[in-house]
N, C-alpha and C. Protein backbone atom coordinates (compact mmCIF):
# COMPACT_ATOMS: atom_id res chain seq x y z
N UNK A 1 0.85 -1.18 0.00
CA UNK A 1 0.00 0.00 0.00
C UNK A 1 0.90 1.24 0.00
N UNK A 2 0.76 2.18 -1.53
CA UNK A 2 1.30 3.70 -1.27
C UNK A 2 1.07 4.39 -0.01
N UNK A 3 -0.58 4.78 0.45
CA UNK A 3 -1.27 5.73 1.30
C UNK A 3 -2.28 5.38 1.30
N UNK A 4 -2.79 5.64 2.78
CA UNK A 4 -4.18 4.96 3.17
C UNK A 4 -4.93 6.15 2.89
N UNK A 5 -6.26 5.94 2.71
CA UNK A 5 -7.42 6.90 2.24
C UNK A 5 -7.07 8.04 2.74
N UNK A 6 -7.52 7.61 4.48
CA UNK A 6 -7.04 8.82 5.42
C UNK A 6 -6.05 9.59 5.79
N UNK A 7 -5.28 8.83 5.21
CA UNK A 7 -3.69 10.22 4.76
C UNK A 7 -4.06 10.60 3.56
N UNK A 8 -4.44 10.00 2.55
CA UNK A 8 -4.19 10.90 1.17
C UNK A 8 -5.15 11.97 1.52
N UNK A 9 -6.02 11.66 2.05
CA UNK A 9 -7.46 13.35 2.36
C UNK A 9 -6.70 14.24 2.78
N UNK A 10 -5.98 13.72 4.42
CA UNK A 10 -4.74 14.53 5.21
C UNK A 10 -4.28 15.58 4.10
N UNK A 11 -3.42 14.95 2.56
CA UNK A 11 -2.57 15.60 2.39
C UNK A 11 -3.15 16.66 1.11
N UNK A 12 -4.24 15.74 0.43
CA UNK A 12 -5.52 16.99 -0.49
C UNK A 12 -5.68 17.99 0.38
N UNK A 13 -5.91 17.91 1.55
CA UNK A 13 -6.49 19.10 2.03
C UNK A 13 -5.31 20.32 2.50
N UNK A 14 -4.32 19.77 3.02
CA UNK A 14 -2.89 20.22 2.98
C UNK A 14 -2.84 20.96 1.99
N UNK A 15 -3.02 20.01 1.13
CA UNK A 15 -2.34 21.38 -0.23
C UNK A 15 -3.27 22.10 -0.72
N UNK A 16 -4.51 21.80 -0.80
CA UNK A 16 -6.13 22.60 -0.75
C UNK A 16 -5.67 24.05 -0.19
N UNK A 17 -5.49 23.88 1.16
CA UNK A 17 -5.02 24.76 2.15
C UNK A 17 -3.89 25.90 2.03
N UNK A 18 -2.53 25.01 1.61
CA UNK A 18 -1.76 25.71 1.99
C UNK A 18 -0.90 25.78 0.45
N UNK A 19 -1.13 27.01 -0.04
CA UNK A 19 -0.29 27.52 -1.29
C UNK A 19 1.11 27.29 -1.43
N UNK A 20 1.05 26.90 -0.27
CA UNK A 20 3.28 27.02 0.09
C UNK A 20 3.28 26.07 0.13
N UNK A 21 2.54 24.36 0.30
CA UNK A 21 2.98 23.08 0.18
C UNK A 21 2.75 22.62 -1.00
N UNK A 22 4.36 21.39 -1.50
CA UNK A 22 4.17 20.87 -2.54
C UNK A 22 4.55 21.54 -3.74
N UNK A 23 5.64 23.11 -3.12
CA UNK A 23 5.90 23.42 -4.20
C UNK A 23 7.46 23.72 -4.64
N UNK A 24 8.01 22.97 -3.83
CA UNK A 24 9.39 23.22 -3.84
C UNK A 24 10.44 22.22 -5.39
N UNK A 25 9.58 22.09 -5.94
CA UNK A 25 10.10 20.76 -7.30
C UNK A 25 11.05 21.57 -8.03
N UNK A 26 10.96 23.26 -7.89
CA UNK A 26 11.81 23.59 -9.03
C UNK A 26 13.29 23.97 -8.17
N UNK A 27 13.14 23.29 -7.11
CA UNK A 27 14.78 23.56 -6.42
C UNK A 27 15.85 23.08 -7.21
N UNK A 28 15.81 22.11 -7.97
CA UNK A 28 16.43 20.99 -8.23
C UNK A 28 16.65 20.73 -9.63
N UNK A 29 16.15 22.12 -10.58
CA UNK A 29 15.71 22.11 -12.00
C UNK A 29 17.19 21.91 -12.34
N UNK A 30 18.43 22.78 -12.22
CA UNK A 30 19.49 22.58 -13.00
C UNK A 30 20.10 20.97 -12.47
N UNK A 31 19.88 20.42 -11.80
CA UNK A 31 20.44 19.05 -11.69
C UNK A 31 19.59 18.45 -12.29
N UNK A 32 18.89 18.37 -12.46
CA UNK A 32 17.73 17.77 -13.25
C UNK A 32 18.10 18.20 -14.72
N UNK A 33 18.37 19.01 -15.21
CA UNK A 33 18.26 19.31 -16.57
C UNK A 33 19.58 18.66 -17.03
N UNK A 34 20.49 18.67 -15.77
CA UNK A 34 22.03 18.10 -16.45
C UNK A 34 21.69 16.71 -16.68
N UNK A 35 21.29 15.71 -15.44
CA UNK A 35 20.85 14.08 -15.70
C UNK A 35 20.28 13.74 -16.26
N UNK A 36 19.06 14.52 -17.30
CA UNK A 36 18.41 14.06 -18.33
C UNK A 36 19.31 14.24 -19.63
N UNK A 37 19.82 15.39 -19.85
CA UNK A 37 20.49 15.29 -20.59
C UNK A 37 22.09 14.56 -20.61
N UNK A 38 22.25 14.08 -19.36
CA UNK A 38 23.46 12.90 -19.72
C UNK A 38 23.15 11.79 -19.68
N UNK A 39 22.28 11.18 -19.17
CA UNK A 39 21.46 9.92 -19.47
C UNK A 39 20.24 9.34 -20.74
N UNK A 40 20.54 10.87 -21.22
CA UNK A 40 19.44 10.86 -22.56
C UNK A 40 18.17 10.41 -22.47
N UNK A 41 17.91 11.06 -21.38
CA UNK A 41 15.99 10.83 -20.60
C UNK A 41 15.16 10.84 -21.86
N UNK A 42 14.17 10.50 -22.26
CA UNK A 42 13.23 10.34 -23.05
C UNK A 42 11.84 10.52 -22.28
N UNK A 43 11.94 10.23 -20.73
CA UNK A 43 11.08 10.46 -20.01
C UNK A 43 11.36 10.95 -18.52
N UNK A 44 10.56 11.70 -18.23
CA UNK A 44 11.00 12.17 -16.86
C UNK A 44 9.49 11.92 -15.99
N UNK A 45 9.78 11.61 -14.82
CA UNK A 45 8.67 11.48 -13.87
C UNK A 45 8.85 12.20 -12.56
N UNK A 46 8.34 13.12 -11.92
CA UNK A 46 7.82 13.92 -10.74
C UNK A 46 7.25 12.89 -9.87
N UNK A 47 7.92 11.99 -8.97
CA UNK A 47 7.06 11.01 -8.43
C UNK A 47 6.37 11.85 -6.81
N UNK A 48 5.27 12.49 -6.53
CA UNK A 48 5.48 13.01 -5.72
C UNK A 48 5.03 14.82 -5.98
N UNK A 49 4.69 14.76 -7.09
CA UNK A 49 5.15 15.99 -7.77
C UNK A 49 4.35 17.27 -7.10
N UNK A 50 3.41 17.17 -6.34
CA UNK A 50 2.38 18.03 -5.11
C UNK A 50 1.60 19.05 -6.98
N UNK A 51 2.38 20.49 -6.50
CA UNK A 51 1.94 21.40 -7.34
C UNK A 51 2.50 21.61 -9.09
N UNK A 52 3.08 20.79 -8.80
CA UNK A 52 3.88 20.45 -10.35
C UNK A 52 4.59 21.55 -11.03
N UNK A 53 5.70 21.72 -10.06
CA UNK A 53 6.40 23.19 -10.20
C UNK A 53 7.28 22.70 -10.74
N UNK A 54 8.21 21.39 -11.24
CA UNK A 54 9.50 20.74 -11.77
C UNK A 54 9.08 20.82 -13.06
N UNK A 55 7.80 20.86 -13.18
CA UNK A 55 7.14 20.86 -14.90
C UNK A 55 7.40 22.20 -15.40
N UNK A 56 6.52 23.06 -14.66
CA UNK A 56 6.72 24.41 -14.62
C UNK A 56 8.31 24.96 -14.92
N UNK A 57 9.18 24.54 -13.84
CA UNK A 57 10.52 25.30 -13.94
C UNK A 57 11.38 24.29 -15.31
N UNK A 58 10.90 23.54 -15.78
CA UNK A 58 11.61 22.69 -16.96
C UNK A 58 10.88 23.23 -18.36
N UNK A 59 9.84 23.94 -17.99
CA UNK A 59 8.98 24.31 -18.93
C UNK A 59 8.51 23.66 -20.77
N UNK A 60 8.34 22.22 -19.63
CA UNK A 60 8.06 21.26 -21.00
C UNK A 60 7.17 20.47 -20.06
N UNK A 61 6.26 19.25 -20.72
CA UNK A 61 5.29 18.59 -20.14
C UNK A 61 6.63 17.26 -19.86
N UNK A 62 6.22 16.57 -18.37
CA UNK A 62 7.07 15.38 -17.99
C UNK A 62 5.47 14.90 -17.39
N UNK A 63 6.21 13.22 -17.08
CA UNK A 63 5.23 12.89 -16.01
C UNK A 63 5.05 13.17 -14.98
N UNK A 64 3.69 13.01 -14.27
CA UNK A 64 3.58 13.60 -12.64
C UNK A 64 2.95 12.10 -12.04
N UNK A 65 3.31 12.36 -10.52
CA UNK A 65 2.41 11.59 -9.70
C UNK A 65 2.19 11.97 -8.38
N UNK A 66 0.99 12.11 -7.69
CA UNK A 66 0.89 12.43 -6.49
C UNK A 66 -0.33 12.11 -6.20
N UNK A 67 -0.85 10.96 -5.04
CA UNK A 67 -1.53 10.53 -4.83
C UNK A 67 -2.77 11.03 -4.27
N UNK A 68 -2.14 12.49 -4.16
CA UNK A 68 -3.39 13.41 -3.12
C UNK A 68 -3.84 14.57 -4.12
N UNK A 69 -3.40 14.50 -5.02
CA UNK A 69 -3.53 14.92 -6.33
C UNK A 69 -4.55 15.24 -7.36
N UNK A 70 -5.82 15.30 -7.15
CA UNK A 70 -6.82 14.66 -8.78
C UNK A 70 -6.26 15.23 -9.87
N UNK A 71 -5.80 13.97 -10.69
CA UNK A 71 -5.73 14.49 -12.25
C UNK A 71 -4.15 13.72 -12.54
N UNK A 72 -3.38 13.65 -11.32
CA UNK A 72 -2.15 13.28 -11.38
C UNK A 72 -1.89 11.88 -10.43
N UNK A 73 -2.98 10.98 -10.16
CA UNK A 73 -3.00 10.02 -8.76
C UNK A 73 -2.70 8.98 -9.69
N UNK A 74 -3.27 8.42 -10.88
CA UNK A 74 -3.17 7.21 -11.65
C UNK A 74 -1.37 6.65 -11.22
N UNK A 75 -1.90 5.34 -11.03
CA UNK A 75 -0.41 5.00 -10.81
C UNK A 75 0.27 5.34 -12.31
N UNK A 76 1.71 5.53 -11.59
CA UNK A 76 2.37 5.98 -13.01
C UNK A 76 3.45 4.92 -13.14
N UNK A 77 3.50 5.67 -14.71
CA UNK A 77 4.43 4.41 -15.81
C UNK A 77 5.86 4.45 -15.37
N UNK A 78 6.21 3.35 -15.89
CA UNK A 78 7.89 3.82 -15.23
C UNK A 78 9.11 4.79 -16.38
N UNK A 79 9.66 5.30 -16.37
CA UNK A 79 10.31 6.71 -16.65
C UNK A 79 12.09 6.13 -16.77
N UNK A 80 12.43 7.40 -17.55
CA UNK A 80 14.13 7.00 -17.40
C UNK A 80 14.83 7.79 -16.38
N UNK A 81 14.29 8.86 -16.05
CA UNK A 81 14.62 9.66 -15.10
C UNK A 81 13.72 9.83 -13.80
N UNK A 82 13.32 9.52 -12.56
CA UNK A 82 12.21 9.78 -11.95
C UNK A 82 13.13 10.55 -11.00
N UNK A 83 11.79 12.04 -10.34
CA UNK A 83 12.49 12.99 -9.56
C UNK A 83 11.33 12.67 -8.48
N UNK A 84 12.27 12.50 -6.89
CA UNK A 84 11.82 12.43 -5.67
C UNK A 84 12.32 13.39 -4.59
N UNK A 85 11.36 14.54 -5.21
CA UNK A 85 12.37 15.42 -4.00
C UNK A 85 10.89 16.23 -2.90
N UNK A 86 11.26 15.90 -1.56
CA UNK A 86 10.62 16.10 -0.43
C UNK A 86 9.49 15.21 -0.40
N UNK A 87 9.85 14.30 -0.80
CA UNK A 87 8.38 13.26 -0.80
C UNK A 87 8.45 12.17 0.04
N UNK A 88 9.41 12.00 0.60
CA UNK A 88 9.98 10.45 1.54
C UNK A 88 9.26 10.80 2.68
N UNK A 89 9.96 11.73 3.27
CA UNK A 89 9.50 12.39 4.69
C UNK A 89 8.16 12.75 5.16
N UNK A 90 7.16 12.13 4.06
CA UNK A 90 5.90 12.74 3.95
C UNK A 90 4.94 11.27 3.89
N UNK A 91 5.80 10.26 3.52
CA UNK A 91 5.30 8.59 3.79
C UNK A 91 5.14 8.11 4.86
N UNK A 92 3.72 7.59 5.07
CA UNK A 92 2.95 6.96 6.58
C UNK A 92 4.29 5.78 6.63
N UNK A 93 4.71 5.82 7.85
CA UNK A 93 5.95 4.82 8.19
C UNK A 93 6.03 3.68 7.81
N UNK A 94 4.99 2.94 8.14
CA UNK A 94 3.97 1.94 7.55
C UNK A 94 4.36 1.58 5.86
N UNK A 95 3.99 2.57 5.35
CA UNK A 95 3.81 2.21 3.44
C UNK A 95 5.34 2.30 3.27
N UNK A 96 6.39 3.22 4.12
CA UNK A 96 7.43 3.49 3.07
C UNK A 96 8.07 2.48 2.34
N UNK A 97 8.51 0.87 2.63
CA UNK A 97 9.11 0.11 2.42
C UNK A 97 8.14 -0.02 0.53
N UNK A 98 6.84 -0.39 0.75
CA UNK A 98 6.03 0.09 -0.71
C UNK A 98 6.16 0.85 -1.73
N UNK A 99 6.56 2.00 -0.94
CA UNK A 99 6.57 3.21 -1.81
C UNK A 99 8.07 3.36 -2.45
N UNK A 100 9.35 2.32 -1.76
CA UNK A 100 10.54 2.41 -2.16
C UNK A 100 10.98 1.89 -3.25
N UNK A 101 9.56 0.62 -3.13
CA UNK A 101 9.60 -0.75 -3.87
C UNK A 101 8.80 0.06 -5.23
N UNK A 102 8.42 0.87 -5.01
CA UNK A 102 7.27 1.62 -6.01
C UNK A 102 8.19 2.37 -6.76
N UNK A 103 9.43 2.97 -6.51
CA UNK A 103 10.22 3.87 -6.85
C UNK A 103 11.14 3.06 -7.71
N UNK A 104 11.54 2.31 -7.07
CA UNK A 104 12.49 1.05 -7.68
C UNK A 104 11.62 0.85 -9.22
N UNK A 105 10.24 -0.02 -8.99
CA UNK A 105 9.37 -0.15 -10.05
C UNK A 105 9.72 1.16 -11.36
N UNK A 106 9.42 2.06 -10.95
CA UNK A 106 9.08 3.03 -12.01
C UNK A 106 10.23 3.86 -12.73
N UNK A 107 11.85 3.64 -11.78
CA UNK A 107 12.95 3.88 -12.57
C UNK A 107 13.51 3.41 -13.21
N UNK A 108 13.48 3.30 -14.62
CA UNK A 108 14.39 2.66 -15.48
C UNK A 108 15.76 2.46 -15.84
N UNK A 109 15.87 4.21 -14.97
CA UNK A 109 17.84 4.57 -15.31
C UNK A 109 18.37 5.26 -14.20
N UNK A 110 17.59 6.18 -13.72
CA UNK A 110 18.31 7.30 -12.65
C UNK A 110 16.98 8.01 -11.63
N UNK A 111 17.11 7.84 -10.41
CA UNK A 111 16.60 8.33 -9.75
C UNK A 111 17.52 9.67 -8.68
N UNK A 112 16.58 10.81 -8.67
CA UNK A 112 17.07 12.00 -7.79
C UNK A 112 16.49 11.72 -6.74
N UNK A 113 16.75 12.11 -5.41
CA UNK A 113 16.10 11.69 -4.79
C UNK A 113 16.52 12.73 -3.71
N UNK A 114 15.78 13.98 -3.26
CA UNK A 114 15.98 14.62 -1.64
C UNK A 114 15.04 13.91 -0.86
N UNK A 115 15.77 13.70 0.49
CA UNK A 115 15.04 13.87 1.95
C UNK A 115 15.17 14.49 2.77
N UNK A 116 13.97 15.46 3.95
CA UNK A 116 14.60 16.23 4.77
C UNK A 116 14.89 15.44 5.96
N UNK A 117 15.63 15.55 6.53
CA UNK A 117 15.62 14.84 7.75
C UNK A 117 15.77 15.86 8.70
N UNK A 118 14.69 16.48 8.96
CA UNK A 118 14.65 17.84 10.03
C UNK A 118 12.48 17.45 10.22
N UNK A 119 12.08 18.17 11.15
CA UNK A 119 10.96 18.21 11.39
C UNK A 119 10.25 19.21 10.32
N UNK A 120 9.19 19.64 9.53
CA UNK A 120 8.20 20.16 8.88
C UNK A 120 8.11 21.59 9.75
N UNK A 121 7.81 22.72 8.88
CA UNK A 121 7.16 23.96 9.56
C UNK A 121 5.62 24.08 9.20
N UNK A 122 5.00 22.77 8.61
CA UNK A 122 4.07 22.80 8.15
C UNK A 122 3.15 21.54 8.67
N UNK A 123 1.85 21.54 8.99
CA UNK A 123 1.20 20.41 10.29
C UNK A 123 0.00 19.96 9.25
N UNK A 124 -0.41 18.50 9.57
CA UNK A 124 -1.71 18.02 9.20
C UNK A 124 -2.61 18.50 10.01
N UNK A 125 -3.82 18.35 9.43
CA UNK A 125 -5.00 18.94 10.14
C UNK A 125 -5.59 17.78 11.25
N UNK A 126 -4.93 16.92 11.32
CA UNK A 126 -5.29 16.32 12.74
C UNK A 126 -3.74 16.20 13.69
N UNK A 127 -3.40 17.83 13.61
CA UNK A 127 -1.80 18.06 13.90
C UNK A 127 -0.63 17.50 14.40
N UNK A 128 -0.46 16.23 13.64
CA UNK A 128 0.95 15.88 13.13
C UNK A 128 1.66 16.54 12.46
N UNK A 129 3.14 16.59 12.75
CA UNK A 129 3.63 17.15 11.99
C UNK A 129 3.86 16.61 10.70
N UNK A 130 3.95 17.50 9.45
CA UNK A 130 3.75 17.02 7.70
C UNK A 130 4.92 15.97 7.57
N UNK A 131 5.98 16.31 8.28
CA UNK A 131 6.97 14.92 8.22
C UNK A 131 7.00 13.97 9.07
N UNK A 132 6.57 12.66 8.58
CA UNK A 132 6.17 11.85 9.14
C UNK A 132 7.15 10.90 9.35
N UNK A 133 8.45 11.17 9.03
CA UNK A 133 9.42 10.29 9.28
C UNK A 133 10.50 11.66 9.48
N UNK A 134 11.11 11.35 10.63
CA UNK A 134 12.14 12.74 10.78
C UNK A 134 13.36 11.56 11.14
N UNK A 135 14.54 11.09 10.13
CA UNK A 135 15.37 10.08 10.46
C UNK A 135 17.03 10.97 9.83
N UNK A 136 17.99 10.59 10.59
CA UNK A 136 19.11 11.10 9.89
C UNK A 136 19.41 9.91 8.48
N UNK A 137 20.59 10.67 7.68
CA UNK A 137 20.83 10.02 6.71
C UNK A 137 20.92 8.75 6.50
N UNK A 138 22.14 8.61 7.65
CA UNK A 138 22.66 7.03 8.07
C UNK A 138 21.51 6.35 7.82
N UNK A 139 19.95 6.34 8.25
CA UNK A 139 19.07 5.71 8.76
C UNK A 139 18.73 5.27 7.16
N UNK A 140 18.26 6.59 6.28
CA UNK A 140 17.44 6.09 5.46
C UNK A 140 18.35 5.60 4.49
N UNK A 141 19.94 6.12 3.93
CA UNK A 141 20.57 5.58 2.75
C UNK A 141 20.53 3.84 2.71
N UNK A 142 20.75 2.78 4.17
CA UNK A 142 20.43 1.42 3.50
C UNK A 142 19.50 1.06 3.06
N UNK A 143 17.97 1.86 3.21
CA UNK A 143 16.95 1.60 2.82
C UNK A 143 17.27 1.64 1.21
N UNK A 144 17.65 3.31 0.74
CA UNK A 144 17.71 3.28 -0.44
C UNK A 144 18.38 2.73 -1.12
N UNK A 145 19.59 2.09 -0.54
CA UNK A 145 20.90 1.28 -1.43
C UNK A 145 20.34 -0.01 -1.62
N UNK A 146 19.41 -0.38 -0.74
CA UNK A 146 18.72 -1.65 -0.91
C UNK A 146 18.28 -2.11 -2.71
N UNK A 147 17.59 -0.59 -2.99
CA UNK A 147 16.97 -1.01 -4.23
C UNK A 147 17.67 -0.05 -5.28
N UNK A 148 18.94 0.70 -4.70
CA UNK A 148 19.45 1.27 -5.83
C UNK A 148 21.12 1.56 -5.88
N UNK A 149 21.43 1.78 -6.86
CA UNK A 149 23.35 1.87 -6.89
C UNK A 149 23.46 3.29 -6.64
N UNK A 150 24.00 3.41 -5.38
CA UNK A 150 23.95 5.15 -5.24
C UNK A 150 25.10 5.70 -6.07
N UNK A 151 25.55 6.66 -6.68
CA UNK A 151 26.00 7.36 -7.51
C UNK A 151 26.50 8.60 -7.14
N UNK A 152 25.62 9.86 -6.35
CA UNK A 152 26.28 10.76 -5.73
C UNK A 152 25.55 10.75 -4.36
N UNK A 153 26.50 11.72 -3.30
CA UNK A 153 25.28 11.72 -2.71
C UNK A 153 25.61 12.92 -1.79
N UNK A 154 24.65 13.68 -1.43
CA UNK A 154 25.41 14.83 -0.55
C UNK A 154 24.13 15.70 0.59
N UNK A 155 25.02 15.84 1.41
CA UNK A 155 24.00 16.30 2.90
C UNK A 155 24.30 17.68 3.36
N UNK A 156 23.39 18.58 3.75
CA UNK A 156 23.21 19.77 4.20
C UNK A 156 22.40 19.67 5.19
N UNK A 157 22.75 20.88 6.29
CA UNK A 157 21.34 21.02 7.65
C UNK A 157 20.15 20.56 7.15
N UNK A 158 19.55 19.60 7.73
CA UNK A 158 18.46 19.66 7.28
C UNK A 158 17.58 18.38 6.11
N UNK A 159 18.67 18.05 5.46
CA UNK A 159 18.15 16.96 4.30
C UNK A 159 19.52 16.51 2.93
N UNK A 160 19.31 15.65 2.53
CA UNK A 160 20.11 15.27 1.56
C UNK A 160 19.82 14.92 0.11
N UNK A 161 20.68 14.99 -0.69
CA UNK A 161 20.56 14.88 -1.82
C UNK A 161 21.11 13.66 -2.48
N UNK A 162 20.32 12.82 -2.98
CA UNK A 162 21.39 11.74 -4.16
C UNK A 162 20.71 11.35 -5.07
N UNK A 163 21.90 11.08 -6.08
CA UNK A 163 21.79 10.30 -7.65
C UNK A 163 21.23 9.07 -7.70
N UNK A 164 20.57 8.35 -7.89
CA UNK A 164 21.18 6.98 -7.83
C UNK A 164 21.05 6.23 -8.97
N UNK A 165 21.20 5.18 -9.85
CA UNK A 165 20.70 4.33 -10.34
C UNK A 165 20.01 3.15 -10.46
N UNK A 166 19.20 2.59 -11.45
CA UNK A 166 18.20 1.40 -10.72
C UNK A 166 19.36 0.07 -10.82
N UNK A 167 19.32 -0.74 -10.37
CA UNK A 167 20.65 -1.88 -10.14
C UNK A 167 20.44 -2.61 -11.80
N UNK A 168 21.43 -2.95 -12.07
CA UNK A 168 22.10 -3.23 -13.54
C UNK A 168 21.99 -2.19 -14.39
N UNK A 169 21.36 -0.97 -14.10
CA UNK A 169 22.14 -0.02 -15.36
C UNK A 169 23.03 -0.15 -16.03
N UNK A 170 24.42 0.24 -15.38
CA UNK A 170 25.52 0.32 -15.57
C UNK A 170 26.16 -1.08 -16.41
N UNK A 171 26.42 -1.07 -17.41
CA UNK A 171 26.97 -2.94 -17.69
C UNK A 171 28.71 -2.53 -17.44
């Protein structure tokens, strides 16, 4: 299971609500524009994509997905490039192992991938805080090496950044 009913409402209404969530996708546009174009993307996917600002700041149509979403929830196809940025920290604890396995699924070549690992300035309406997993790096990179060949990877206050690839890319 991605998200249970009652989180995905949680997070529609979140972004219903709040103009400032879900829109941080175009942080990440010039790394993004370099890995598609050195991997020769043919497709790009927003897994996660909230307000679909990575579309916006690339200013071409890619794929989107976000489950709290209408219009963008359909599970999505798998991609040569998929971008995961601030979307980990936002998975019911529960699904994440799913949602990793879901990520794995849908990358064909290269996955981006930020997490914050700091607490949210931003709360669900049955006030949890919006990050639902607050873990340092150490914690989450074996998760991700599990299902991918990490490639770069780099940490600032607050959250980290990495490359990775899906396992046998590389021959």
């Amino acid at each position: 299971m991605l998200i249970t009913e009652e989180y995905r409402k949680l997070n529609a209404q979140l972004h219903k609500d709040r103009p400032d969530y879900g829109v941080g996708g175009h942080k990440y546009v010039a790394h993004i524009k370099e890995v598609a174009r050195k991997i020769g993307a043919h497709t790009i996917l927003d897994y996660g994509c909230g307000k679909r600002m990575l579309e916006k700041a690339l200013g071409y149509a890619i794929n989107n997905y976000d489950p709290a979403i209408p219009g963008v929830d359909a599970t999505p196809e798998p991609a040569d490039l998929v971008v995961c940025t601030d979307v980990l920290e936002h998975i019911e604890p529960d699904n994440l192992d799913d949602v990793l396995d879901d990520l794995k699924r849908v990358t064909k070549n290269t996955l981006v991938l930020t997490v914050a690992t700091r607490t949210a300035k931003k709360f669900l309406a049955d006030g949890r805080n919006a990050h639902l997993i607050v873990q340092p790096a150490k914690w989450w990179l074996p998760r991700i090496m599990d299902r991918f060949e990490l490639i770069q990877f780099s940490a600032n206050q607050g959250e980290f950044l990495c490359f990775a690839e899906a396992h046998g890319v590389r021959q």
